[in-house]
C-alpha atoms as a PDB file:
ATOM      1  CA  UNK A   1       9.987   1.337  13.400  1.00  0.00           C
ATOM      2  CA  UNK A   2       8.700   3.032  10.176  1.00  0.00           C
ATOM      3  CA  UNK A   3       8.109   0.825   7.262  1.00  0.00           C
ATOM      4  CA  UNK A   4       7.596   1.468   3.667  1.00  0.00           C
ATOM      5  CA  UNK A   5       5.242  -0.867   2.493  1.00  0.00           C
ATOM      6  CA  UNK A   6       4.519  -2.266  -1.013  1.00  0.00           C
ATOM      7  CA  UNK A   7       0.851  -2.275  -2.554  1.00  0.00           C
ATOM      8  CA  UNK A   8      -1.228  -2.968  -5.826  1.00  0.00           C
ATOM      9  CA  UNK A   9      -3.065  -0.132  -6.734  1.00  0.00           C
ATOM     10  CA  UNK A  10      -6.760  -0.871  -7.073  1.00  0.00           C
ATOM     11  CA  UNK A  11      -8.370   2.312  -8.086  1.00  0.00           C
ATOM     12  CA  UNK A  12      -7.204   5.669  -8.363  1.00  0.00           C
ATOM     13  CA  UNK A  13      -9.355   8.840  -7.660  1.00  0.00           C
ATOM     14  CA  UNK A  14      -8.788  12.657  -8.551  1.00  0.00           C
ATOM     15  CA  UNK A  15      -6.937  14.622 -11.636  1.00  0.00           C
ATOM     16  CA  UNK A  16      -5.344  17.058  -9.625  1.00  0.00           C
ATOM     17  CA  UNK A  17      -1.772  16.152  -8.786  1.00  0.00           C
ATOM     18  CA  UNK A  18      -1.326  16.789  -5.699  1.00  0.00           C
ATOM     19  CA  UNK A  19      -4.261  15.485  -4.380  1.00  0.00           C
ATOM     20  CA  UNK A  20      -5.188  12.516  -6.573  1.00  0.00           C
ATOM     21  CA  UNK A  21      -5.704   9.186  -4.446  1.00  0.00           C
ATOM     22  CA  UNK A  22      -5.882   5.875  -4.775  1.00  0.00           C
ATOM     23  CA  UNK A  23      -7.029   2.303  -3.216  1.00  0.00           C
ATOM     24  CA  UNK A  24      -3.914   0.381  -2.587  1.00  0.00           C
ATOM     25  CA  UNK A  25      -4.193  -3.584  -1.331  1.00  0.00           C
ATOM     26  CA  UNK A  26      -1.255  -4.964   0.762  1.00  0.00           C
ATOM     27  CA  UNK A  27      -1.861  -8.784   0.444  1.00  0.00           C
ATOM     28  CA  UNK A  28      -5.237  -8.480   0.950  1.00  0.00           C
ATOM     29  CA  UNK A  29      -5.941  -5.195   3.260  1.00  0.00           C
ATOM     30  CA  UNK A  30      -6.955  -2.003   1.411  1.00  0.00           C
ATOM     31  CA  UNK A  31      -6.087   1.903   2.370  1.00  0.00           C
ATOM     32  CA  UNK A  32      -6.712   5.191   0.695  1.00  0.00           C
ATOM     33  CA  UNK A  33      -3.188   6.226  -0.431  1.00  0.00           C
ATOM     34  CA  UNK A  34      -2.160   9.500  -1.737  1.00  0.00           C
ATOM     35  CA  UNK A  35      -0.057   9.161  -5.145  1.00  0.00           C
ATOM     36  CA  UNK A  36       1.152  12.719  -5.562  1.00  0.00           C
ATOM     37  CA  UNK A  37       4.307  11.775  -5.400  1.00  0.00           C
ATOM     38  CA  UNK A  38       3.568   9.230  -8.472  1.00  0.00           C
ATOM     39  CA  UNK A  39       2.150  10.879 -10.807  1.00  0.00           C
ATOM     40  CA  UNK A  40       2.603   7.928 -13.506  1.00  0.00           C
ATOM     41  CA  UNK A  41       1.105   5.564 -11.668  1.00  0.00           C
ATOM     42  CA  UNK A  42      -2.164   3.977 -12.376  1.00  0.00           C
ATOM     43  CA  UNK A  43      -4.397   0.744 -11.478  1.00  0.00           C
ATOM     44  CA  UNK A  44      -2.446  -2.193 -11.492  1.00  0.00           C
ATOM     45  CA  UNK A  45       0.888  -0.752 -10.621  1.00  0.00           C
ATOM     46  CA  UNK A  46       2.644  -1.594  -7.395  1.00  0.00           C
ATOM     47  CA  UNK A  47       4.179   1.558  -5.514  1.00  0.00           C
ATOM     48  CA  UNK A  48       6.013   1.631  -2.240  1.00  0.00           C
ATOM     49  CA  UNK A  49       4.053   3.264   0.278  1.00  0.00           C
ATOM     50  CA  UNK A  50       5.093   5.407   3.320  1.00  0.00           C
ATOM     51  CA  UNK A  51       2.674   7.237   6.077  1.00  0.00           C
ATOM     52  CA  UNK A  52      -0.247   7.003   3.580  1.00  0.00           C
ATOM     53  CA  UNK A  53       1.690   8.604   0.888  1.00  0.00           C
ATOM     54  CA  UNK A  54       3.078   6.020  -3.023  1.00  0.00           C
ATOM     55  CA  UNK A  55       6.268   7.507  -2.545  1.00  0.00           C
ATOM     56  CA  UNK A  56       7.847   5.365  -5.913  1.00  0.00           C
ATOM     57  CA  UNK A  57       6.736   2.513  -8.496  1.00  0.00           C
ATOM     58  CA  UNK A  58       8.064  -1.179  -8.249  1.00  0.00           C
ATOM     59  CA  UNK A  59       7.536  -4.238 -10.390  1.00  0.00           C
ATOM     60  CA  UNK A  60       5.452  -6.921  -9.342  1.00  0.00           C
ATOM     61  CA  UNK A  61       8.192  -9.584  -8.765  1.00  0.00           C
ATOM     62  CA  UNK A  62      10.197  -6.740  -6.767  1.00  0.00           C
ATOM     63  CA  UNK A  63       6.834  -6.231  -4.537  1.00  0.00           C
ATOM     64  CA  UNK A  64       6.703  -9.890  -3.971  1.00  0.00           C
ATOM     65  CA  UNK A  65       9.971 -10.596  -2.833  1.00  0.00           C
ATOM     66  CA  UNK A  66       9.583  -7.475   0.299  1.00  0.00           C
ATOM     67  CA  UNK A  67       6.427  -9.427   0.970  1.00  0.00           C
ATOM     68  CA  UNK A  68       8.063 -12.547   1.011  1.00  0.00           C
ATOM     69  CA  UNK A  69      10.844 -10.554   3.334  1.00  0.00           C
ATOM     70  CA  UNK A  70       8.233  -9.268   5.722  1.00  0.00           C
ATOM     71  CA  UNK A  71       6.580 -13.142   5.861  1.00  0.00           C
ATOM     72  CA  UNK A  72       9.715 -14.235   7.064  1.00  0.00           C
ATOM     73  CA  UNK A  73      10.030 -10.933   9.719  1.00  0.00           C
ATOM     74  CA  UNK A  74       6.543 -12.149  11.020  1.00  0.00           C
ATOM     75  CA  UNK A  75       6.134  -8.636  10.169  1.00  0.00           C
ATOM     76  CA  UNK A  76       2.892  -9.349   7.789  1.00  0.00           C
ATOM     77  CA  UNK A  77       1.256 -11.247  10.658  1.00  0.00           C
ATOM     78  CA  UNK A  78       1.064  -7.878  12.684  1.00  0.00           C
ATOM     79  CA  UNK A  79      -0.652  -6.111   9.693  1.00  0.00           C
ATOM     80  CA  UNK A  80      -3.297  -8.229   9.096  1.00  0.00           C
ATOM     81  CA  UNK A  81      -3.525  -8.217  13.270  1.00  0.00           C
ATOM     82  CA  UNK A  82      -3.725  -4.783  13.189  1.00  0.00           C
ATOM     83  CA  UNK A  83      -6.427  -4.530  10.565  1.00  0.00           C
ATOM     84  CA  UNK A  84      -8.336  -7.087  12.108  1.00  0.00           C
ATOM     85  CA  UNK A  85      -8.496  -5.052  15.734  1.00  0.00           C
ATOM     86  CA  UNK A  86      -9.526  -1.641  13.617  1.00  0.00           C
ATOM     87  CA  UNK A  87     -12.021  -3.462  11.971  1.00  0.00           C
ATOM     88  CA  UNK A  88     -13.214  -4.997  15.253  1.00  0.00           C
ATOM     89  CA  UNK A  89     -13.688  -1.789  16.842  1.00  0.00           C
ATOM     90  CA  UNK A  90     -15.265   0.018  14.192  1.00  0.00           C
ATOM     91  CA  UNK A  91     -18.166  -2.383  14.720  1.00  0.00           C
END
C-alpha cells in the first residue's frame, strides 16, 4: 500500500522550482524530499509527502493527528523498522 506521509521540513535547498529540495523529519527519521510541487513552503512547515515528492502543506495539529492515526495502525513502528535495517546495512 502507498502512503502519503506527513513531515516537518528541516532545511530546504535550491531556487529553482522544480528542482528545489528539502530535509523533511517524520517523527524523528529524515529524507531528502523534493518540494516542487510546494513552492510556498519553507523550514518549519509540515507538507504531506508522497514517493519522495511534498505534494501539499498541512498544519501542525493536522500532521499530528495522521501520526497519531498511523501509531494506532502500528504503521509508524514499520518506519522506524525500516530505517533502522537501511541504516544497518549501510554500515
Amino acid at each position: 500500500m502507498c502512503l502519503a506521509v506527513p513531515g516537518k521540513i528541516l532545511s530546504v535547498v535550491g531556487d529553482d522550482p522544480l528542482t528545489r529540495s528539502g530535509k523533511v523529519s517524520f517523527g524523528g527519521i529524515a529524507k531528502e524530499v523534493n518540494l516542487a510541487y510546494v513552492p510556498d513552503a519553507g523550514v518549519g512547515d509540515y507538507v504531506i509527502v508522497h514517493v519522495g515528492f511534498a505534494i501539499s502543506k498541512v498544519d501542525e495539529a493536522e500532521a499530528n493527528q495522521v501520526f497519531e492515526y498511523l501509531k494506532q495502525m502500528d504503521e509508524l513502528t514499520e518506519l522506524n523498522h525500516e530505517h533502522q535495517e537501511i541504516h544497518n546495512d549501510r554500515r
